[in-house]
Protein backbone atom coordinates (compact mmCIF):
# COMPACT_ATOMS: atom_id res chain seq x y z
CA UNK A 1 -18.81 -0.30 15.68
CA UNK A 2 -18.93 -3.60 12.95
CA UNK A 3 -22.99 -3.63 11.42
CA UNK A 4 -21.93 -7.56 11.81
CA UNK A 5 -23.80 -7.55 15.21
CA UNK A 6 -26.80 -5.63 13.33
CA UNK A 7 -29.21 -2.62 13.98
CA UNK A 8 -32.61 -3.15 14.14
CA UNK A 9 -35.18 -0.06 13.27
CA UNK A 10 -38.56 0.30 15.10
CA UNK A 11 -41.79 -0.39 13.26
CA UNK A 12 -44.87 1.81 14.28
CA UNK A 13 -47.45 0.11 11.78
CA UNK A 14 -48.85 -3.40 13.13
CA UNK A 15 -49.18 -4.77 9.69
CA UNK A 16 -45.62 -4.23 9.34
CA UNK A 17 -45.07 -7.36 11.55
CA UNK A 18 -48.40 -8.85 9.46
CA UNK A 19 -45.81 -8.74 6.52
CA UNK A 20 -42.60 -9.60 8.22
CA UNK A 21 -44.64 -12.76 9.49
CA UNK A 22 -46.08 -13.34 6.39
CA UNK A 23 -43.06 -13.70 4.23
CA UNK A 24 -41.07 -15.44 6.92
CA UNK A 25 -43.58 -18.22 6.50
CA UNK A 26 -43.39 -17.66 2.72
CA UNK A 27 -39.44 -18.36 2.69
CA UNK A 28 -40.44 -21.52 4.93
CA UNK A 29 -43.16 -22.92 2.12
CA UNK A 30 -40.95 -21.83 -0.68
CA UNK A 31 -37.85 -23.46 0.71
CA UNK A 32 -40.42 -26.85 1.40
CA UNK A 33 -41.55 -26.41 -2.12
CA UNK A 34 -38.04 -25.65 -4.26
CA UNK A 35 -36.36 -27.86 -1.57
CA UNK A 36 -37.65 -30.40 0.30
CA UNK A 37 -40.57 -31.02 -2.72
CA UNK A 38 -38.13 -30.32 -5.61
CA UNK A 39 -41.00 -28.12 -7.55
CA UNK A 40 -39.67 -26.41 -10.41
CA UNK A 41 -38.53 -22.89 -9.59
CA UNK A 42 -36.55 -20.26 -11.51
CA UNK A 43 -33.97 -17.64 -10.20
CA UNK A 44 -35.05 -14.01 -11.91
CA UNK A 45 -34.12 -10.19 -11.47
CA UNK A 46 -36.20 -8.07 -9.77
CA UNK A 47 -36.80 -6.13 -13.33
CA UNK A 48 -38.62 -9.35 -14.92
CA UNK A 49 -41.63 -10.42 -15.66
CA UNK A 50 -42.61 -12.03 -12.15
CA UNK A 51 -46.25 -12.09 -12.96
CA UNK A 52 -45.40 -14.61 -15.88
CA UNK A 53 -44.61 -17.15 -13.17
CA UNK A 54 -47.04 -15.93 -10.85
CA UNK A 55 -49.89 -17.06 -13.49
CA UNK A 56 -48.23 -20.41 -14.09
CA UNK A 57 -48.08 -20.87 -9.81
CA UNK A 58 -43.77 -21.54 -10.61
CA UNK A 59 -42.05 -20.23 -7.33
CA UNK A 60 -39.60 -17.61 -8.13
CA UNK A 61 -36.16 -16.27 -6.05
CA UNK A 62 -35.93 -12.66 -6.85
CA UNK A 63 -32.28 -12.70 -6.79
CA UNK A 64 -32.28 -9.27 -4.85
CA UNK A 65 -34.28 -10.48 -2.24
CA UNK A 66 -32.08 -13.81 -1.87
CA UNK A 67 -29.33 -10.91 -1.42
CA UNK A 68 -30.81 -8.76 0.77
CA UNK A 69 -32.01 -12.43 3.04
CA UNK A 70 -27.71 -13.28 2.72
CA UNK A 71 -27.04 -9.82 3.78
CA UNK A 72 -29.53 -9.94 6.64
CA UNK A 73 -28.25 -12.87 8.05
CA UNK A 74 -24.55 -11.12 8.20
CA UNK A 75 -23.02 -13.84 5.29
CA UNK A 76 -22.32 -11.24 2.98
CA UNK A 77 -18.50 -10.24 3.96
CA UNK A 78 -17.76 -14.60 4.26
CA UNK A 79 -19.12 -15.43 0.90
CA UNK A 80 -17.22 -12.44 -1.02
CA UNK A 81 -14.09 -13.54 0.29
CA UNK A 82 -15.20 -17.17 -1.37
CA UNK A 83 -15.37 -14.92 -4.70
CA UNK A 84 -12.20 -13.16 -4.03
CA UNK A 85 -10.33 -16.51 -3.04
CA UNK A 86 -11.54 -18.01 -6.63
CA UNK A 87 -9.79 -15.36 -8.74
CA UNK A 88 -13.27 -13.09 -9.26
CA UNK A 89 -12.62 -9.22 -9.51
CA UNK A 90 -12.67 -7.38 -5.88
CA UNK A 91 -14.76 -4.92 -7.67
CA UNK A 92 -17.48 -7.11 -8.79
CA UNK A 93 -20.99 -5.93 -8.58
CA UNK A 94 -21.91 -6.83 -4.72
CA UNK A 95 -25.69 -6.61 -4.84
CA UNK A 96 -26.22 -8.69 -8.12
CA UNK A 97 -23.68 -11.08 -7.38
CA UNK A 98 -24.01 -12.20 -3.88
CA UNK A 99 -26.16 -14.87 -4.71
CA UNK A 100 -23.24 -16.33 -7.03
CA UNK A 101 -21.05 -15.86 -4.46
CA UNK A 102 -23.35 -18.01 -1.73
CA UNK A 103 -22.97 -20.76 -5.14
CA UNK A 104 -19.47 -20.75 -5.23
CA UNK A 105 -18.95 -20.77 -1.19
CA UNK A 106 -20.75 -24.18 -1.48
CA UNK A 107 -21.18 -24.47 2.25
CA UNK A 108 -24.49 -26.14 3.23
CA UNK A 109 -23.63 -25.59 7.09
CA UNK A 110 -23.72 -21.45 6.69
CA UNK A 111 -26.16 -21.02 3.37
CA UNK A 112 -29.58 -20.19 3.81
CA UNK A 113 -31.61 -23.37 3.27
CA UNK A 114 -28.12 -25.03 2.92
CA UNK A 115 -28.14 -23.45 -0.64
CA UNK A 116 -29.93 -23.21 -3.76
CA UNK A 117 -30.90 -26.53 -5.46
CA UNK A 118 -31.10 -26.37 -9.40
CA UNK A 119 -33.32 -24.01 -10.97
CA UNK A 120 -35.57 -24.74 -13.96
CA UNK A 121 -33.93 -21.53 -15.30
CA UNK A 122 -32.59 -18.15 -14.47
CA UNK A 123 -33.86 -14.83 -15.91
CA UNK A 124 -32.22 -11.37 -16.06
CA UNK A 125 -32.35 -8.11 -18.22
CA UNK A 126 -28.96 -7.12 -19.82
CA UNK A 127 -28.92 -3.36 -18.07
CA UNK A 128 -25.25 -3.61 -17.61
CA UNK A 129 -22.30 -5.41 -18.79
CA UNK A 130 -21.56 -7.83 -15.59
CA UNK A 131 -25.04 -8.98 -15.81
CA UNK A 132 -24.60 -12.01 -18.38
CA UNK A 133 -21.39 -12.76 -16.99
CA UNK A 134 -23.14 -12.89 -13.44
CA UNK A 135 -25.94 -14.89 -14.56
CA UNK A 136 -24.10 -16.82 -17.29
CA UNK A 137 -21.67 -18.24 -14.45
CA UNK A 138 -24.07 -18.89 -12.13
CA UNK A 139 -26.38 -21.16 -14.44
CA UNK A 140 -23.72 -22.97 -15.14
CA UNK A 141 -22.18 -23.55 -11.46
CA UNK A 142 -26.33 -24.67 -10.77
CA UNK A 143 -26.19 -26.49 -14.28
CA UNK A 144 -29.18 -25.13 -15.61
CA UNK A 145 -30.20 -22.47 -18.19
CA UNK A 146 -29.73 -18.77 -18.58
CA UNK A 147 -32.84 -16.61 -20.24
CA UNK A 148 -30.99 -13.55 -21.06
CA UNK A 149 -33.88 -10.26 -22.31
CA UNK A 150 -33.17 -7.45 -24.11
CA UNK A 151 -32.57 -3.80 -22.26
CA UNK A 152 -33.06 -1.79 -25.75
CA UNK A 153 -32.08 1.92 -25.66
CA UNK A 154 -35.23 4.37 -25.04
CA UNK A 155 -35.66 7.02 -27.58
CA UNK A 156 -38.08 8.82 -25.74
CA UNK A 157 -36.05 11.06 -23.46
CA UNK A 158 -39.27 12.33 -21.40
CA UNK A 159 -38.28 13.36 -17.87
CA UNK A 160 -41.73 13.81 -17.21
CA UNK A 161 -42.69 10.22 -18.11
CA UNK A 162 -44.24 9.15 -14.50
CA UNK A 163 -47.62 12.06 -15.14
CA UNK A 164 -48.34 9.87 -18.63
CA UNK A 165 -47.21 6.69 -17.78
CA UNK A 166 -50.71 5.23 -16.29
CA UNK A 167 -52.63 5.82 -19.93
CA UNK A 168 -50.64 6.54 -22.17
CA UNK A 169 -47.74 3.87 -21.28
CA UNK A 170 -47.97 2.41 -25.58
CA UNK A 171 -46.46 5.54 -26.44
CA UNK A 172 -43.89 7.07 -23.69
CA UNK A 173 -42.00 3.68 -23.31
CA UNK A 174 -42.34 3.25 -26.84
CA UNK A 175 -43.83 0.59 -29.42
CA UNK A 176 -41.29 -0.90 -30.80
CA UNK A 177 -39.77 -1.68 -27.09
CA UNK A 178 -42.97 -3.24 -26.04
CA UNK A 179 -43.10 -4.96 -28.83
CA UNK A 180 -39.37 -6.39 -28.37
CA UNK A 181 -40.53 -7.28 -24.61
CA UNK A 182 -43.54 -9.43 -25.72
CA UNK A 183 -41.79 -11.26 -27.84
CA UNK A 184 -39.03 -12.41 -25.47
CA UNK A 185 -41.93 -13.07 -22.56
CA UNK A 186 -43.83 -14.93 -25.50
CA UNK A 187 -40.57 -17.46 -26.02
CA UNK A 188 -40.03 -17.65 -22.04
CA UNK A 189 -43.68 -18.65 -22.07
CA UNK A 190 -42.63 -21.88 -24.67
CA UNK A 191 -39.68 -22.42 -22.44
CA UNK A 192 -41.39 -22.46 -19.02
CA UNK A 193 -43.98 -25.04 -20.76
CA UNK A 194 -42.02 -27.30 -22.32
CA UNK A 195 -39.63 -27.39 -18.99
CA UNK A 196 -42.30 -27.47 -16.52
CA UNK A 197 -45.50 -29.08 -18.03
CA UNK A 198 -47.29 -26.36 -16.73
CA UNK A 199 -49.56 -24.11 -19.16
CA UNK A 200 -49.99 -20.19 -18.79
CA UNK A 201 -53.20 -19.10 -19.04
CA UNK A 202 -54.50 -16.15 -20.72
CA UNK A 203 -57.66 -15.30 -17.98
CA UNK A 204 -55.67 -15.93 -14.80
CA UNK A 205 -53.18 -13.55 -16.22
CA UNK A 206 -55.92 -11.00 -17.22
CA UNK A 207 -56.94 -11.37 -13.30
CA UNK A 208 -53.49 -11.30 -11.87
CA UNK A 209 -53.25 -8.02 -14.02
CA UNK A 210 -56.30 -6.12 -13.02
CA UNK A 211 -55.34 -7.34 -9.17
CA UNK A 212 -51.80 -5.90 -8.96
CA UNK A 213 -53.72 -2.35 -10.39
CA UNK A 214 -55.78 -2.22 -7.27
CA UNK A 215 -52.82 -3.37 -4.61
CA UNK A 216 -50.49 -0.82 -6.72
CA UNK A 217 -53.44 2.12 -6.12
CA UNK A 218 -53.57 1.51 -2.26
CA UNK A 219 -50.23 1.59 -2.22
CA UNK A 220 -50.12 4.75 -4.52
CA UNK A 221 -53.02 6.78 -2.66
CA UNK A 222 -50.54 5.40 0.89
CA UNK A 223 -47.86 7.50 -0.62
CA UNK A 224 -49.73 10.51 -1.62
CA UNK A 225 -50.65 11.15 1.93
CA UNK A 226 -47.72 10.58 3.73
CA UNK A 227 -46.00 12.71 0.96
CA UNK A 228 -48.36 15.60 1.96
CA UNK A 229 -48.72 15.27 5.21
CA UNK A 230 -46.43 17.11 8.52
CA UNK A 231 -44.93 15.30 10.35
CA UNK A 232 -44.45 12.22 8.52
CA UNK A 233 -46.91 9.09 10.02
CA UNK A 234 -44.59 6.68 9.28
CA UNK A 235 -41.22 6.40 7.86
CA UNK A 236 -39.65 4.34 5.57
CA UNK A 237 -38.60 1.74 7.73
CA UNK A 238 -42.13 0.91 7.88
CA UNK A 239 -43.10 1.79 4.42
CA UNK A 240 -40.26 -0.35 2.92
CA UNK A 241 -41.49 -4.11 4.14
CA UNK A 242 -45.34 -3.15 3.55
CA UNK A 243 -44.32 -2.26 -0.15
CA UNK A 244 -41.58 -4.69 -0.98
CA UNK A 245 -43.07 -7.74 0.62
CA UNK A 246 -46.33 -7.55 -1.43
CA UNK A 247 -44.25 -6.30 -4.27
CA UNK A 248 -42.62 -9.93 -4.25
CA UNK A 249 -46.16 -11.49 -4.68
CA UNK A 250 -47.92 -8.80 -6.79
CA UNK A 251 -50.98 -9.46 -7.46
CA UNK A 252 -52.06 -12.17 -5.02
CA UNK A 253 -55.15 -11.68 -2.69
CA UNK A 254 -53.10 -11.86 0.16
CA UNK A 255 -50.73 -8.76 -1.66
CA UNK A 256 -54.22 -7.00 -2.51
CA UNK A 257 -55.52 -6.87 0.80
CA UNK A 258 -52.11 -6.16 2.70
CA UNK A 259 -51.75 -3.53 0.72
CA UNK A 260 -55.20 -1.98 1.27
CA UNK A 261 -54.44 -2.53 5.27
CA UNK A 262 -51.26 -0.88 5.24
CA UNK A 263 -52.92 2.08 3.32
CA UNK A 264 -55.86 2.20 5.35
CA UNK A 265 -53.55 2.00 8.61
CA UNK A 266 -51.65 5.34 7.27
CA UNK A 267 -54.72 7.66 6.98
CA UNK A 268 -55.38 6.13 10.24
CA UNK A 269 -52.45 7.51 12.24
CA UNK A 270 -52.88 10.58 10.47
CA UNK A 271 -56.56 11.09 11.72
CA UNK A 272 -55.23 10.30 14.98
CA UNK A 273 -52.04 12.50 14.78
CA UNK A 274 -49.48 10.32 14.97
CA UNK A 275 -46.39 10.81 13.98
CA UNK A 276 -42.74 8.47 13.24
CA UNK A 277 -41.25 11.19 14.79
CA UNK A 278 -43.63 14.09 16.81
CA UNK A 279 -40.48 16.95 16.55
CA UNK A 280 -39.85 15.96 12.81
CA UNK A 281 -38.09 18.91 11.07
CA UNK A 282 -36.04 17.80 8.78
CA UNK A 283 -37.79 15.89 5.86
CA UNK A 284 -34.91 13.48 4.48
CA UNK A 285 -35.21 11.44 1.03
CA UNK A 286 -33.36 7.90 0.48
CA UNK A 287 -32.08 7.57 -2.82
CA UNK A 288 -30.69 3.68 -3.77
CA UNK A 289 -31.50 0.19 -2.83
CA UNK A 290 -31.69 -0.12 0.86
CA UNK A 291 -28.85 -0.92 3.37
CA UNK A 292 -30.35 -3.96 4.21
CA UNK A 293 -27.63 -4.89 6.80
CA UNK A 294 -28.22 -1.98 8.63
CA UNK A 295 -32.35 -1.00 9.02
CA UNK A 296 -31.39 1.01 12.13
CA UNK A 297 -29.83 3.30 10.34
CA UNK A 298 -32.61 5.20 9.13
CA UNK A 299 -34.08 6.33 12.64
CA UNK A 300 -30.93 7.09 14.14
CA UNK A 301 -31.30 10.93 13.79
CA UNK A 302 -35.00 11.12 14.76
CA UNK A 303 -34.57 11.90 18.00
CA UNK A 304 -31.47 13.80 18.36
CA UNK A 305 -32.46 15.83 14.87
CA UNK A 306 -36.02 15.09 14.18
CA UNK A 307 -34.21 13.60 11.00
CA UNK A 308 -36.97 11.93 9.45
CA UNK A 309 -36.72 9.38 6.26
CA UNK A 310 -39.87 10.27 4.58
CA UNK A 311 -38.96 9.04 0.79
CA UNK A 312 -37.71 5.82 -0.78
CA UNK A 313 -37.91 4.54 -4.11
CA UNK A 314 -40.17 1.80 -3.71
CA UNK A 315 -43.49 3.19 -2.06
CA UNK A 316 -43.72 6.15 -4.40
CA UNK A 317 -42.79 3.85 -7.50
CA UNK A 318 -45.86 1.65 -7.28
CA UNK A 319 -48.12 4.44 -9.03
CA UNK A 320 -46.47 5.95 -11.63
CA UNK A 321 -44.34 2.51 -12.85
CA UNK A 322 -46.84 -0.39 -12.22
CA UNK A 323 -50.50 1.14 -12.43
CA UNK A 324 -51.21 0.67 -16.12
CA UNK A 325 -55.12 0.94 -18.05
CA UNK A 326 -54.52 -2.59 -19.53
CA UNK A 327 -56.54 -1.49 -22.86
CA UNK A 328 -57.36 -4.88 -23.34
CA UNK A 329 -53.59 -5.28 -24.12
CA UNK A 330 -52.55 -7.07 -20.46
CA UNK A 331 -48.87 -8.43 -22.05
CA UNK A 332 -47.88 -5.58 -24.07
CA UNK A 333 -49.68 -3.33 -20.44
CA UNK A 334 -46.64 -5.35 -18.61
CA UNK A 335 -43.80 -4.96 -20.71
CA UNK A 336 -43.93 -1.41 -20.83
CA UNK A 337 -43.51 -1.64 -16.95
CA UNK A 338 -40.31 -4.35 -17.50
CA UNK A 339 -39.03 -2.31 -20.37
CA UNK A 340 -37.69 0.75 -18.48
CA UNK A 341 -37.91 -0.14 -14.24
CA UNK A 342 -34.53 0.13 -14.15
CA UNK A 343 -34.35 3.08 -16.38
CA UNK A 344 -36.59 5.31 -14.49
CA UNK A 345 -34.33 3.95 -11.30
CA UNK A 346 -31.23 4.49 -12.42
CA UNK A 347 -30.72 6.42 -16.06
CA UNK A 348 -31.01 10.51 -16.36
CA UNK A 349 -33.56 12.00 -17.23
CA UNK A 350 -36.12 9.65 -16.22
CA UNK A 351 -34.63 9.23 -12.83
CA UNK A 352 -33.12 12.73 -12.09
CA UNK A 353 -37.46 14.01 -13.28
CA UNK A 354 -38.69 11.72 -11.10
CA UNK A 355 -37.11 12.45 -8.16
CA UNK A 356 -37.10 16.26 -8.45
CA UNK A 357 -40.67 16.24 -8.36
CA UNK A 358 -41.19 13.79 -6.01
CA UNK A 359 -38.69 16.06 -3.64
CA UNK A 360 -41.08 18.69 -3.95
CA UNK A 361 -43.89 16.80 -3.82
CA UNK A 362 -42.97 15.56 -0.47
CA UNK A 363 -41.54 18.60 0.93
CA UNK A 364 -37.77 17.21 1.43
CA UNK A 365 -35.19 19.37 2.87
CA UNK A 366 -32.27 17.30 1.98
CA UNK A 367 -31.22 13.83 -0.07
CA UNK A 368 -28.78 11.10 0.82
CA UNK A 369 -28.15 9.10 -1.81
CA UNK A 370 -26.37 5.45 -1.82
CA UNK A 371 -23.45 4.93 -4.39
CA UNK A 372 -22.06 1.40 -4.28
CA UNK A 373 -18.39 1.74 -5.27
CA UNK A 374 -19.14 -1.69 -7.47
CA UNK A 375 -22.50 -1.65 -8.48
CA UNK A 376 -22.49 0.09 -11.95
CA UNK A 377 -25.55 0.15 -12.34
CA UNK A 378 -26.46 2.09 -9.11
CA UNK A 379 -23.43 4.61 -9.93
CA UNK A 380 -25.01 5.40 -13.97
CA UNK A 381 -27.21 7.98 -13.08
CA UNK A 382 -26.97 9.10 -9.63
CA UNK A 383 -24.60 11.86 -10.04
CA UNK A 384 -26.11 13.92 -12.42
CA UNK A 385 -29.67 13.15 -10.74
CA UNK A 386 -27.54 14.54 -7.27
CA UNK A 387 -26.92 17.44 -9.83
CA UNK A 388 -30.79 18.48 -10.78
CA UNK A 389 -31.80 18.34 -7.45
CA UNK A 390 -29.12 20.58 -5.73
CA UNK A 391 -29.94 23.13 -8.58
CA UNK A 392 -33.59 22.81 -7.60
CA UNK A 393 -32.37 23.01 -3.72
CA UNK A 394 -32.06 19.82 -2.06
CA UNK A 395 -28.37 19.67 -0.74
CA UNK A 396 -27.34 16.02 -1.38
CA UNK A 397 -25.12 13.64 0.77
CA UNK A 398 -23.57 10.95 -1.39
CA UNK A 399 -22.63 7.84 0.40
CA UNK A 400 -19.60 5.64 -0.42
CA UNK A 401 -21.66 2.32 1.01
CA UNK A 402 -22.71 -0.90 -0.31
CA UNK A 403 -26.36 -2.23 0.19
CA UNK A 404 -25.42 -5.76 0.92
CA UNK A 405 -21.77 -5.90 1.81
CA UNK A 406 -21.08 -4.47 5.16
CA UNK A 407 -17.07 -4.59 5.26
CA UNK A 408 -16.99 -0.89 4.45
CA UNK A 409 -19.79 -0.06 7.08
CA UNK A 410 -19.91 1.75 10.32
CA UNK A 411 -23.18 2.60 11.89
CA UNK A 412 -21.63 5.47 14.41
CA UNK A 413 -19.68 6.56 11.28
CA UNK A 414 -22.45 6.94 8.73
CA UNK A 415 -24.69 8.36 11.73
CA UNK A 416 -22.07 11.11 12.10
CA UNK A 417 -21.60 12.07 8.65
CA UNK A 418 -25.17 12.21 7.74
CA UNK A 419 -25.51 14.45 11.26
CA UNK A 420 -22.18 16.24 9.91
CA UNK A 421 -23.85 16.64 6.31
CA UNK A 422 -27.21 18.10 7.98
CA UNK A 423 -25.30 21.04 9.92
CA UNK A 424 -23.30 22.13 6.99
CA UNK A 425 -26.39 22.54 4.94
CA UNK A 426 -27.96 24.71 7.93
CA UNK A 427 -30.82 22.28 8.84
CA UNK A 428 -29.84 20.98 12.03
């Protein structure tokens, strides 16, 4: 069958619908705000400095949530056709350029909030070569500027970086990095000022800091538990919106005390026994972005296998990669988290350490791992992270898919070979 029609996935937590709700109604005020009230607004990565904006109350699109929100709404396949039709490479990176593509479609009757209206700037990290091109072309089709920052090589090749990263973050991710960081952020600062008339201040950025430490450590002592715990109490399609969503407004009292709800909801349902799935025997890890066309996926082998999705990057990521003892240091505290997210995502041997200890950590029995056939970045350091963690034992399934582009798709298909993959390995 086409994903086009969509696959929902069941939510067990009630504060998953809390968060759905809540940043339904966010997308409603932001869209009134960027929109309807023309409030300056910028367009960033997910790997910036969001809490820059955050203290200077400027609205931000996170361009790979304005993806995911194209992808959800089943636009994704129309508006790369747009791109293909204008003479862009069939191979272009689908995740980071999406929201491009909804730019050059120019079709108010089809694009969420009938399109973007102009930025006050758009920010992005050069992890990979398409990214300035990306971001270059689509400042210019909004006609507004493009903040380009620094991804400088890191020296320090520490696959165990995530036990030190909390305290000692000044030295693993490396001075002179940091250093390179808060000078860009410093000059972004000036920018944002001088374009907005809005002033960043120091204390509210202090307080935004300490904040997103105590949402990041609910979220952190969440994932410990359901890491150690049999059978799972939830899986990830309920541990993905209660991290992302708050993710998106780090920081924030509503973010804070979300995130303490959904944490105090999981050791909950594990007092009580429950379970995402009650004959859970095989513990499965998600490796890549999610397929956010296709949520159902993920419970699809629950019953039939008691295939359970225990593990995604994002829940397990808030400790180790934004928890930081600020040392009285709160901008140098958050570039060492900019400086290397999508390193430790995506780059051997940060990634491939991770997630080998976090495999045994959380008891997986096997790994099915997302490579987009365009997205570079996504493709860097997934093989040789497949690589560790079949030599420490946990077959992987890699999966020729897209997490935004759903031409290539088919629920019943991937179903099957993920079921297929399972029996080979001897765990179903």
């Amino acid at each position: 069958m086409s994903v086009e029609t969509g696959q929902r996935s069941r939510k067990d937590l009630a504060c998953t619908a809390d968060a759905n709700a809540y940043q339904k109604a966010f997308g409603a005020d932001l869209k009134r705000r960027v929109v309807d009230d023309g409030e300056p607004f910028a367009v960033v990565q997910a790997d910036t400095p969001h809490e820059i904006f955050h203290a200077m109350d400027i609205p931000i699109v996170t361009n790979q949530w304005w993806s995911a929100y194209i992808s959800a709404k089943q636009l994704s396949s129309r508006y790369f056709d747009v791109m293909a039709a204008k003479g862009y490479p069939a191979n272009s990176c689908r995740y980071c350029s999406l929201g491009l593509a909804c730019t050059l479609a120019n079709d108010p009757a089809t694009a969420p909030w009938g399109g973007l209206p102009t930025p006050t700037v758009l920010v992005a990290r050069l992890t990979c070569d398409c990214i300035q091109h990306v971001f270059a072309q689509w400042a210019e089709a909004l006609g507004t500027d493009f903040f380009p920052m620094e991804a400088p090589a890191w020296d320090v090749q520490d696959a165990n970086w995530f036990a030190k990263s909390n305290r000692d973050w000044d030295e693993v991710f490396q001075p002179d990095r940091i250093a390179l960081m808060v000078a860009e952020m410093r000059d972004l600062i000036v920018l944002l000022e001088r374009k907005t008339e809005r002033r960043f201040d120091e204390a509210k950025f202090m307080h935004l800091m300490e904040q997103i430490n105590v949402q990041e450590g609910y979220i952190h002592e969440a994932a410990q538990l359901i890491g150690r715990t049999r059978p799972s109490p939830v899986s990830i399609a309920d541990q993905m919106p209660n991290t992302m969503i708050p993710q998106w407004h780090r920081g924030s009292d509503w973010a804070v005390a979300h995130a303490k709800r959904f944490r105090d909801e999981v050791f909950a349902r594990v007092a009580a026994g429950e379970a995402a799935a009650s004959n859970e025997r095989i513990r499965l890890m998600w490796i890549g972005a999610g397929v956010w066309h296709d949520p159902g996926f993920y419970q699809a082998l629950e019953a039939r296998l008691g295939a359970v999705f225990v593990w995604s990057m994002y829940m397990p990521f808030a400790g180790p990669q934004y928890i930081r003892e600020l040392k009285g240091r709160p901008m140098d505290a958050l570039a060492s988290r900019i400086c290397s997210m999508n390193e430790v995502l995506h780059l051997p041997p940060w990634m491939s350490g991770w997630m080998v200890a976090e495999a045994a950590r959380c008891g997986i029995d096997a790994a099915i791992m997302l490579v987009p056939p365009d997205n570079r970045l996504s493709q860097s350091g997934t093989k040789l992270t497949a690589q560790a963690l079949e030599a420490a034992g946990t077959p992987v399934l890699m999966l020729d898919a897209d997490m935004v582009d759903a031409k290539k798709w088919d629920h019943d298909r991937m179903v099957s070979t993920v079921a297929e993959f399972l029996a080979k390995a001897g765990l179903a």
